[in-house]
N, C-alpha and C. Protein backbone atom coordinates (compact mmCIF):
# COMPACT_ATOMS: atom_id res chain seq x y z
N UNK A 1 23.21 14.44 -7.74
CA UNK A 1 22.69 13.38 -6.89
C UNK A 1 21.43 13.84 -6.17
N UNK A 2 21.32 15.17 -5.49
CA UNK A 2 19.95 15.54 -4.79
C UNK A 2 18.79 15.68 -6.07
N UNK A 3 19.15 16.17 -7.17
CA UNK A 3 17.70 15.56 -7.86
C UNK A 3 17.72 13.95 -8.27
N UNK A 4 18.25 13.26 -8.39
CA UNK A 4 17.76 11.98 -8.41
C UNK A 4 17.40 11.56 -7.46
N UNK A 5 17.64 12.20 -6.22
CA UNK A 5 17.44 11.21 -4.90
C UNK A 5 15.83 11.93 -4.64
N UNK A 6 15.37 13.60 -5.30
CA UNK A 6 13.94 13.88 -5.54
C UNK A 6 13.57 13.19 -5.92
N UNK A 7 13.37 12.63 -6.81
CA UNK A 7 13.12 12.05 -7.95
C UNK A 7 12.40 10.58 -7.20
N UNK A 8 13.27 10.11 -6.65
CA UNK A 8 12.93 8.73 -6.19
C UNK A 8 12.04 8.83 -5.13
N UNK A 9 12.22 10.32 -4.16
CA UNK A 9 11.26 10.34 -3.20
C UNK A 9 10.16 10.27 -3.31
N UNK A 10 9.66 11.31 -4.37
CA UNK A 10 8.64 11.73 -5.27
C UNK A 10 7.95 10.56 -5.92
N UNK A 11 8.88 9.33 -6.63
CA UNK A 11 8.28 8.61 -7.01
C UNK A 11 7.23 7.37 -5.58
N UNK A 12 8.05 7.25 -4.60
CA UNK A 12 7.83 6.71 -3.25
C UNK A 12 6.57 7.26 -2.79
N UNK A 13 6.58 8.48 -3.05
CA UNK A 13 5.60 9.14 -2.41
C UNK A 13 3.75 8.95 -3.14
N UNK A 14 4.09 9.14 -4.46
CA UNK A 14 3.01 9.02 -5.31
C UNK A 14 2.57 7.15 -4.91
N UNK A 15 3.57 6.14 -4.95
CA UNK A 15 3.01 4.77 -4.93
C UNK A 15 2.27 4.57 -3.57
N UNK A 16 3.13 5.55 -2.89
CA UNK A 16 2.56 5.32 -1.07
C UNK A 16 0.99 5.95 -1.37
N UNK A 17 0.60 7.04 -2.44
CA UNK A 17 -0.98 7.31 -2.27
C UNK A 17 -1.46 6.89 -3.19
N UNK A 18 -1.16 6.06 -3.93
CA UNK A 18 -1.70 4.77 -4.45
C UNK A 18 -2.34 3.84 -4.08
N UNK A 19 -1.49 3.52 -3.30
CA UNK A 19 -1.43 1.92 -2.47
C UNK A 19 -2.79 2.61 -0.86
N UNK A 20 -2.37 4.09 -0.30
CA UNK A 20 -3.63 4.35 0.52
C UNK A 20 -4.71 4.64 -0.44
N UNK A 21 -5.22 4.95 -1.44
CA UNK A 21 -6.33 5.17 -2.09
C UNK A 21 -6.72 3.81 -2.30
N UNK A 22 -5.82 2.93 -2.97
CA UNK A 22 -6.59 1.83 -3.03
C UNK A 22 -7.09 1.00 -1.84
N UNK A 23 -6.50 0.79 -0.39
CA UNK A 23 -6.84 0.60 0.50
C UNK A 23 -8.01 0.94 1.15
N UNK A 24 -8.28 2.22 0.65
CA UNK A 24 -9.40 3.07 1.09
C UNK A 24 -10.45 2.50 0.94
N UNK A 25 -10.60 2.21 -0.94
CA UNK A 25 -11.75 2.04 -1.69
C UNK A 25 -12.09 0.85 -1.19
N UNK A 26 -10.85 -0.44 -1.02
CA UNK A 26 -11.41 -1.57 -0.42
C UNK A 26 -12.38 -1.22 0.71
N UNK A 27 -11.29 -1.02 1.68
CA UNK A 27 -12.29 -1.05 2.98
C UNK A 27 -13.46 -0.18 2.90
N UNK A 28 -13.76 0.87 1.91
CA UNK A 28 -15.53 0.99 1.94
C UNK A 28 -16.12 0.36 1.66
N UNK A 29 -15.46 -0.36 0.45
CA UNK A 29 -16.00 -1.44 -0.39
C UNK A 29 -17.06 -2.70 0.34
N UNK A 30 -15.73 -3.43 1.74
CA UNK A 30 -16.05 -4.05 2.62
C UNK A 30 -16.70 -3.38 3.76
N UNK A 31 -17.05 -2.58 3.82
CA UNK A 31 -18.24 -1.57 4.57
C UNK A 31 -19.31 -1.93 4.28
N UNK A 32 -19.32 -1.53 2.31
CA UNK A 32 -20.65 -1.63 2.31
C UNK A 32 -21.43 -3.07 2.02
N UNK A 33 -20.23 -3.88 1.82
CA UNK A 33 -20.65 -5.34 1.55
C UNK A 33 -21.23 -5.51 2.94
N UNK A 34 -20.42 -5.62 4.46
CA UNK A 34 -20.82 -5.75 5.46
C UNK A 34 -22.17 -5.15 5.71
N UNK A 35 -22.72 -4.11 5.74
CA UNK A 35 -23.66 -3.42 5.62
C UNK A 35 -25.07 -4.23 4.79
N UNK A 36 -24.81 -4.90 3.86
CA UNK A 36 -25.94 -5.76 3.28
C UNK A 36 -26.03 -6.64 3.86
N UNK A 37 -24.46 -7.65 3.90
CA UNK A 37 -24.94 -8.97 4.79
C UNK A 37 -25.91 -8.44 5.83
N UNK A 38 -25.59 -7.66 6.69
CA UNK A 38 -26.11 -7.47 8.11
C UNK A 38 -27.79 -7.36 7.85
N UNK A 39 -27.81 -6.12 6.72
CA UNK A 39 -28.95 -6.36 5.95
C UNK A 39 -30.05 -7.61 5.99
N UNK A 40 -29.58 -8.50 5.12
CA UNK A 40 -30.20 -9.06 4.76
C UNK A 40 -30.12 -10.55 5.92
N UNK A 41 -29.18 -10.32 7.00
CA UNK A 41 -29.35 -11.39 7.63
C UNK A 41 -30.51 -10.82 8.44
N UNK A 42 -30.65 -10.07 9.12
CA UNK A 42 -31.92 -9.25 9.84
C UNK A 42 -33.41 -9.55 9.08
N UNK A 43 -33.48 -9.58 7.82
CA UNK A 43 -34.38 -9.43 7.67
C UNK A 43 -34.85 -11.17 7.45
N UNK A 44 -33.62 -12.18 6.95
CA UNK A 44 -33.53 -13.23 7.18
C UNK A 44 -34.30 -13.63 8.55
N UNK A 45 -33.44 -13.36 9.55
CA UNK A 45 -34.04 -13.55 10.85
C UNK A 45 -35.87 -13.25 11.22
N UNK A 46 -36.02 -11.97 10.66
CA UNK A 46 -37.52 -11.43 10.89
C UNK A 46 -38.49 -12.37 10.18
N UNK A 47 -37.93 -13.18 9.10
CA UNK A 47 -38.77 -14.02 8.29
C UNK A 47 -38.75 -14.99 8.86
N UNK A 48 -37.64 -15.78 9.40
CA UNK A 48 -37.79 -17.06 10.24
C UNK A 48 -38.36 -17.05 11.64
N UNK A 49 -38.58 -16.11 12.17
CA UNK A 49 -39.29 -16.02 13.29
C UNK A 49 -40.85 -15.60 13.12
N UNK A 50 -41.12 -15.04 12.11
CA UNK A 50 -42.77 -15.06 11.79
C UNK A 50 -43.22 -16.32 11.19
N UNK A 51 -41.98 -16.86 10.57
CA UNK A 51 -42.83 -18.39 10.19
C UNK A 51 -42.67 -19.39 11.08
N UNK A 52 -41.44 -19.05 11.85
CA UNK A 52 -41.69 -20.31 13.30
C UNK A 52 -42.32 -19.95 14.23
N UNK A 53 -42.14 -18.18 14.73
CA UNK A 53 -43.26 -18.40 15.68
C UNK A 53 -42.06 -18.18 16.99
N UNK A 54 -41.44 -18.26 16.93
CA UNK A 54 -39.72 -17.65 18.30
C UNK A 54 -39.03 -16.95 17.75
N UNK A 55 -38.49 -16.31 19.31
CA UNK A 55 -37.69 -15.37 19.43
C UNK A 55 -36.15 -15.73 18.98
N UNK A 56 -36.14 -16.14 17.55
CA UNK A 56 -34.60 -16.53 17.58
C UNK A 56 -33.14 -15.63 18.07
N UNK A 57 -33.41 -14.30 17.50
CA UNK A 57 -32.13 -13.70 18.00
C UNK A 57 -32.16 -13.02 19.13
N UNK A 58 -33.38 -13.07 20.20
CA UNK A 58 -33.53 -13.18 21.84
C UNK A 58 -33.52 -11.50 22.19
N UNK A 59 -34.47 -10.92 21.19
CA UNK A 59 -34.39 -9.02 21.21
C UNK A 59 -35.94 -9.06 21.65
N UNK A 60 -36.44 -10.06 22.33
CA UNK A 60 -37.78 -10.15 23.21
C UNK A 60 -38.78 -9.74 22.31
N UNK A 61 -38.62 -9.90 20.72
CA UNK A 61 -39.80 -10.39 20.40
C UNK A 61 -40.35 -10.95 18.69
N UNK A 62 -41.27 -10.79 18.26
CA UNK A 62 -41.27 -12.23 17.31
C UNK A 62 -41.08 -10.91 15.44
N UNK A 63 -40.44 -11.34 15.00
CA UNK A 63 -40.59 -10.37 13.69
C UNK A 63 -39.78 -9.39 13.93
């Protein structure tokens, strides 16, 4: 019975760093997705304020 009940731990154990590796990869994943949006909303912003001419996101100044 104590090696089957290894056995099962062992198997528990390997799915548990499975399941954190894959967790991992997501959330860099969604790091680095976050990281572009932010990206590209900034630079979004810098373009709409040189073509309007205001301070849209209120960091005191234009671009």
């Amino acid at each position: 019975m104590g090696l089957f009940w290894d056995l099962m731990q062992q198997s528990q154990i390997s799915k548990q760093r499975e399941t954190a590796a894959t967790l991992e990869a997501r959330v860099e994943r969604l790091e680095r997705d976050l990281h572009h949006t932010n990206e590209v909303l900034h630079r979004l912003v810098v373009v709409l304020e040189e073509q309007y001419g205001q301070d849209l996101d209120q960091d005191g100044k234009i671009g």
